[in-house]
PDB file of N, CA and C in Angstrom:
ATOM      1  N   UNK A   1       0.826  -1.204   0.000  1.00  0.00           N
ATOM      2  CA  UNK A   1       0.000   0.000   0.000  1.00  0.00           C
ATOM      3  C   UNK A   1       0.866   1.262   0.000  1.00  0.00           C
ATOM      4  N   UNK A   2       1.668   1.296   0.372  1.00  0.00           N
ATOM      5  CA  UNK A   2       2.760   2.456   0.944  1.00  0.00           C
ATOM      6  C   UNK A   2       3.374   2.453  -0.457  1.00  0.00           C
ATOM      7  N   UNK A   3       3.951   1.643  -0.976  1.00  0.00           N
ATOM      8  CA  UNK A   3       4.581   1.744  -2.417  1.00  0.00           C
ATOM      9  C   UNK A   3       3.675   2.507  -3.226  1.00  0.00           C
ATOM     10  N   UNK A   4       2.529   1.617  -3.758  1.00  0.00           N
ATOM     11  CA  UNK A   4       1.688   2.167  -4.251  1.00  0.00           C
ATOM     12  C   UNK A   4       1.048   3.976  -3.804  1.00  0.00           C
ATOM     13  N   UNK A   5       1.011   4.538  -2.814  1.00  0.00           N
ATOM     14  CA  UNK A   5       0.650   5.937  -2.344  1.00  0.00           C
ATOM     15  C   UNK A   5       1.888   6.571  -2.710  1.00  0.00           C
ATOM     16  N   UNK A   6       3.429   5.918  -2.369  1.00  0.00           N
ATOM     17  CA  UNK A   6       4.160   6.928  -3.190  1.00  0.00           C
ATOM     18  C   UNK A   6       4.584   7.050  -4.818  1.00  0.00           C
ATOM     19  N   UNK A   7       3.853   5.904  -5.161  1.00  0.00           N
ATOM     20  CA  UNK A   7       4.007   6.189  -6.487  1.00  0.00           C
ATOM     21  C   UNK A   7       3.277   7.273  -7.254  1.00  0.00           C
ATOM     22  N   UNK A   8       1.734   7.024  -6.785  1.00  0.00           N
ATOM     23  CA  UNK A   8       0.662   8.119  -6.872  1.00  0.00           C
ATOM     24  C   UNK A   8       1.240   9.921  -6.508  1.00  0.00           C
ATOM     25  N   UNK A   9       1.721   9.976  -5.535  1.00  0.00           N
ATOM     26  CA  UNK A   9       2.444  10.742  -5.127  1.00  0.00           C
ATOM     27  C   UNK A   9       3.551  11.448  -6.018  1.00  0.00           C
ATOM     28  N   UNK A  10       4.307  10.452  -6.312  1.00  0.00           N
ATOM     29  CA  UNK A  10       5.576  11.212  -7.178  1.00  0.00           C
ATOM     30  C   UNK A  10       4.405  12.103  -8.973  1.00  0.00           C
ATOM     31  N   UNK A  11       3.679  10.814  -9.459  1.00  0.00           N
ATOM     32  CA  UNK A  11       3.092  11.297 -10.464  1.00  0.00           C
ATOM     33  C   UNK A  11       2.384  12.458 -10.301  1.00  0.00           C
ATOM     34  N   UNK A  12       1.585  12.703  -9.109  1.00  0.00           N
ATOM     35  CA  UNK A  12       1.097  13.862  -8.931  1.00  0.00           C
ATOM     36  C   UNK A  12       1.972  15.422  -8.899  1.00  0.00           C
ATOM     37  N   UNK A  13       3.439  14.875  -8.348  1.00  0.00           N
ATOM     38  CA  UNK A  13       3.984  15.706  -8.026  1.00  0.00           C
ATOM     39  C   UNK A  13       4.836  16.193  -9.307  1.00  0.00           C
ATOM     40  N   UNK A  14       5.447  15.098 -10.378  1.00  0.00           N
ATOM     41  CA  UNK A  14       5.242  15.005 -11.837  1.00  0.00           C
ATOM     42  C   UNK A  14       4.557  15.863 -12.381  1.00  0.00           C
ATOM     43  N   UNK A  15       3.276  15.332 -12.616  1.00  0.00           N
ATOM     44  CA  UNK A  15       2.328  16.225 -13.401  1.00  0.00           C
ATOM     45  C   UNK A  15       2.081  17.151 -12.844  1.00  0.00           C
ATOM     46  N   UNK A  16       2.079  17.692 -11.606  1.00  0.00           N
ATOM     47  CA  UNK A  16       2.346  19.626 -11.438  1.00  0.00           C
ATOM     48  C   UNK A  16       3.220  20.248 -12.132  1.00  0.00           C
ATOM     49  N   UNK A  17       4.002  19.510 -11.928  1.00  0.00           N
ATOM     50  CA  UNK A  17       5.390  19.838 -12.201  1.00  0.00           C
ATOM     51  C   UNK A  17       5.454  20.353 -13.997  1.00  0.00           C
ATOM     52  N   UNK A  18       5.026  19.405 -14.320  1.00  0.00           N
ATOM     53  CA  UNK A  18       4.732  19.591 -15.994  1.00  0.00           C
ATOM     54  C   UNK A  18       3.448  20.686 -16.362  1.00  0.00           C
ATOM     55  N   UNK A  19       2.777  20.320 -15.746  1.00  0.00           N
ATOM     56  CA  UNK A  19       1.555  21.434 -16.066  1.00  0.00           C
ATOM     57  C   UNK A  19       2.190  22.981 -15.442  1.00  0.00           C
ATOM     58  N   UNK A  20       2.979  23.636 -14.310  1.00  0.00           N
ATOM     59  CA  UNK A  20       3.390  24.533 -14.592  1.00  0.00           C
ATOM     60  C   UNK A  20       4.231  24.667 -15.074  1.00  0.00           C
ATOM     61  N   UNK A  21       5.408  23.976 -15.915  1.00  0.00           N
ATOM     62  CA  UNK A  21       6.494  24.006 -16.628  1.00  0.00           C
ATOM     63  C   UNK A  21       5.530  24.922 -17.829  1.00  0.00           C
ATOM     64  N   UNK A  22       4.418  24.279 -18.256  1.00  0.00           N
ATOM     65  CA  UNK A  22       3.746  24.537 -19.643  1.00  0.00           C
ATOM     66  C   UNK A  22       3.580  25.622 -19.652  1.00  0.00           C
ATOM     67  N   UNK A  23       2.531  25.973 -18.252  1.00  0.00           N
ATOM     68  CA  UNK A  23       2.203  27.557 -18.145  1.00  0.00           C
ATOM     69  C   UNK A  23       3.651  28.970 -18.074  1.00  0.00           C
ATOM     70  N   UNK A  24       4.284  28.604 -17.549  1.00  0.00           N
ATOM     71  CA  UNK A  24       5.207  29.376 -17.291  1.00  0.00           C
ATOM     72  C   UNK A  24       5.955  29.789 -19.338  1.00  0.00           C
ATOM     73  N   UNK A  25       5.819  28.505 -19.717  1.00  0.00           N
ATOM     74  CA  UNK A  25       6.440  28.494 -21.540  1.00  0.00           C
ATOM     75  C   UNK A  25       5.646  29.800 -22.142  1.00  0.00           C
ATOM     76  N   UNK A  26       4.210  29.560 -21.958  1.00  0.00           N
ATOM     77  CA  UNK A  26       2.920  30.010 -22.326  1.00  0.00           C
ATOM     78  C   UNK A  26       3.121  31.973 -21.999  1.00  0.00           C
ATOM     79  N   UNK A  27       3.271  31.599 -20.902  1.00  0.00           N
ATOM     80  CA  UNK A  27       3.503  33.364 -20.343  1.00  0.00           C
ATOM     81  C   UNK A  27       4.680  33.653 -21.028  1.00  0.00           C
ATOM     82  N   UNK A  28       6.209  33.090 -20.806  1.00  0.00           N
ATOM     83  CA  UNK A  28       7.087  33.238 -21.804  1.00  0.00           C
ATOM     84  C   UNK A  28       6.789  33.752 -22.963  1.00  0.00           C
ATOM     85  N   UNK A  29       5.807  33.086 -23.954  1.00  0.00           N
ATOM     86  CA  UNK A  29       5.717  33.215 -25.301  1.00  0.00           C
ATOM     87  C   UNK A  29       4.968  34.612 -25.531  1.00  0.00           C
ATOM     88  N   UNK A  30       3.955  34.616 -24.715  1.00  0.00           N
ATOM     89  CA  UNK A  30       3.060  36.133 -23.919  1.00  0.00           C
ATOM     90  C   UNK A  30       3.892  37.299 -24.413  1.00  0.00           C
ATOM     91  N   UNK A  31       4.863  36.958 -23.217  1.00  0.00           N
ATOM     92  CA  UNK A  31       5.460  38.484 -22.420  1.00  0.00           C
ATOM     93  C   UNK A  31       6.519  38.392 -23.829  1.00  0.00           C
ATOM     94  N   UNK A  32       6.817  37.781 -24.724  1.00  0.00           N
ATOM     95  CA  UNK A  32       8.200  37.933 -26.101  1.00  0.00           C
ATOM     96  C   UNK A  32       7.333  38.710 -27.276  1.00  0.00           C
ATOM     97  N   UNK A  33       5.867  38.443 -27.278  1.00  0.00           N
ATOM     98  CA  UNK A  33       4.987  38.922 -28.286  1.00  0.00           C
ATOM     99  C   UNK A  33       4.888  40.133 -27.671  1.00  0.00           C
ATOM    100  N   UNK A  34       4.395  40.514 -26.654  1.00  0.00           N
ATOM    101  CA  UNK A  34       3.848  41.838 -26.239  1.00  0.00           C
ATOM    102  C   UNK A  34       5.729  42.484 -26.669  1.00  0.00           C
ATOM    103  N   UNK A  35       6.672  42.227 -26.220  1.00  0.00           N
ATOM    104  CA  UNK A  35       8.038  43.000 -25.897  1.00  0.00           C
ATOM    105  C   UNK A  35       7.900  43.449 -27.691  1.00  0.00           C
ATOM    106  N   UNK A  36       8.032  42.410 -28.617  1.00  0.00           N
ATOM    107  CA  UNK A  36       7.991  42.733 -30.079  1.00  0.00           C
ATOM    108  C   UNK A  36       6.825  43.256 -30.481  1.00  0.00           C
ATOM    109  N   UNK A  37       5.554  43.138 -30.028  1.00  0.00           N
ATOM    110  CA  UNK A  37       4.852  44.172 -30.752  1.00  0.00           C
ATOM    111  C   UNK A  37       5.260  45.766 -30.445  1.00  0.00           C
ATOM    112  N   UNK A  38       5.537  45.974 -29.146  1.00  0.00           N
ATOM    113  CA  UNK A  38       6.179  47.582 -28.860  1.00  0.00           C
ATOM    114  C   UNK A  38       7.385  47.863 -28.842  1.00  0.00           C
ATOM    115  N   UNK A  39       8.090  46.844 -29.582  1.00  0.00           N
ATOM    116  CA  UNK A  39       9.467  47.218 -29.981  1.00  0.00           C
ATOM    117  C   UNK A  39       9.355  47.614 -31.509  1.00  0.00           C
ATOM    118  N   UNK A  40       8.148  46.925 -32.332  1.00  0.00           N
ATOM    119  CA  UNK A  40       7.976  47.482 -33.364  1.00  0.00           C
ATOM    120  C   UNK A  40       7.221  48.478 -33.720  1.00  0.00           C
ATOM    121  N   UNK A  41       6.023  48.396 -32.774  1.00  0.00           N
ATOM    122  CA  UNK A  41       5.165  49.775 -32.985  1.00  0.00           C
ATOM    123  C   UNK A  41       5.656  50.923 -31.978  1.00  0.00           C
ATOM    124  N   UNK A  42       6.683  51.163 -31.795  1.00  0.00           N
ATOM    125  CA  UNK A  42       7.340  52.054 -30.520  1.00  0.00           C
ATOM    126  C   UNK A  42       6.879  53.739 -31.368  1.00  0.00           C
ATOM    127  N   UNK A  43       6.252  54.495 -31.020  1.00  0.00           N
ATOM    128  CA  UNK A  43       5.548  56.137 -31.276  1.00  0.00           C
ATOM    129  C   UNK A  43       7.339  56.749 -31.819  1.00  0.00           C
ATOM    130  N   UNK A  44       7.321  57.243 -32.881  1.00  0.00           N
ATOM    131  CA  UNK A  44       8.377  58.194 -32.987  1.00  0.00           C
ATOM    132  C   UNK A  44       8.515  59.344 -32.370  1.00  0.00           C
ATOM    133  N   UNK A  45       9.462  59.962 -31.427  1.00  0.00           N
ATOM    134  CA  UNK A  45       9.538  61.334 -30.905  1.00  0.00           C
ATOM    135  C   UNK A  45       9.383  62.569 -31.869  1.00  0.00           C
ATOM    136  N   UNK A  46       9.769  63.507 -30.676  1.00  0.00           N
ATOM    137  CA  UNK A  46       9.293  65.031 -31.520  1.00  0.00           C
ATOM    138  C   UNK A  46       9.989  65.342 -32.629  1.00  0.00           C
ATOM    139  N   UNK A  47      11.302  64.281 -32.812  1.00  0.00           N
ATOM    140  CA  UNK A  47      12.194  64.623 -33.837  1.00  0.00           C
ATOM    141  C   UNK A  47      11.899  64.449 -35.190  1.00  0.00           C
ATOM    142  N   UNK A  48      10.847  63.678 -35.123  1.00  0.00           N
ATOM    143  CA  UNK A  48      11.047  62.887 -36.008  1.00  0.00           C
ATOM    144  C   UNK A  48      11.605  61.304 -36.178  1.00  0.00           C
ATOM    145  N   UNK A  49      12.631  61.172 -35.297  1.00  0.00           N
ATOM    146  CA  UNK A  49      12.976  60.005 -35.313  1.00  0.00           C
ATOM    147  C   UNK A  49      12.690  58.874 -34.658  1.00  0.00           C
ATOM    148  N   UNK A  50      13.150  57.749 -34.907  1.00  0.00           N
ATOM    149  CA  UNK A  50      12.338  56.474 -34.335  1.00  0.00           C
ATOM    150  C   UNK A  50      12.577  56.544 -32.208  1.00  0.00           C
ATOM    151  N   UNK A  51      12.165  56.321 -31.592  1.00  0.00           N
ATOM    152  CA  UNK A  51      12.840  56.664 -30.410  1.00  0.00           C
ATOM    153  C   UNK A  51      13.251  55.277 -29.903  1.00  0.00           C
ATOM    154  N   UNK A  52      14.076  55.419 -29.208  1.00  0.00           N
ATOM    155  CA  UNK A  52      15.112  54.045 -28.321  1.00  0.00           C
ATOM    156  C   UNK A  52      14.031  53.060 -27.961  1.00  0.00           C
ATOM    157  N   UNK A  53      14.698  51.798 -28.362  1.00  0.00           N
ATOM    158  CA  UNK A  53      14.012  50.662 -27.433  1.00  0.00           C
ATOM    159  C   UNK A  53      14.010  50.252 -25.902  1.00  0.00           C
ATOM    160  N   UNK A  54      14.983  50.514 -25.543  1.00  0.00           N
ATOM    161  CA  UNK A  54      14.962  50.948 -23.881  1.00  0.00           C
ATOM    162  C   UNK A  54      14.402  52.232 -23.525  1.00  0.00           C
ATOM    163  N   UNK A  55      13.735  52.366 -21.962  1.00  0.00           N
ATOM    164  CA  UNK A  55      13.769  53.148 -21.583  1.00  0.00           C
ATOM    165  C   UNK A  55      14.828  54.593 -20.770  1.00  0.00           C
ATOM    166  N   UNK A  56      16.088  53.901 -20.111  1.00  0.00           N
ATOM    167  CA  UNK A  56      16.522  54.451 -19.702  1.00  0.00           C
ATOM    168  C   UNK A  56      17.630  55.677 -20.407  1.00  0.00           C
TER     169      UNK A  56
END
């Protein structure tokens, strides 16, 4: 019985494990789209010119 509960156990602890691996990819892929859409649509300044991709 004890074998068996830690086996259950490890898989559970497994498949968390994998299911937030996924989510975390997911937000990854998120937060790289949002960075490139406003790295490409970034507002040109008063100059005229394109303005910096960083802020500082």
């Amino acid at each position: 019985m004890v074998p068996l509960l830690l086996v259950l156990l490890l898989a559970l602890i497994l498949f968390g494990a994998g299911f937030a691996l996924k989510a975390l990819w997911w937000i990854a892929v998120i937060v790289l789209v949002v960075w490139l859409l406003g790295f490409v649509m970034r507002s040109a300044d008063t100059g005229g010119r394109k303005g910096r991709w960083y802020r500082w």
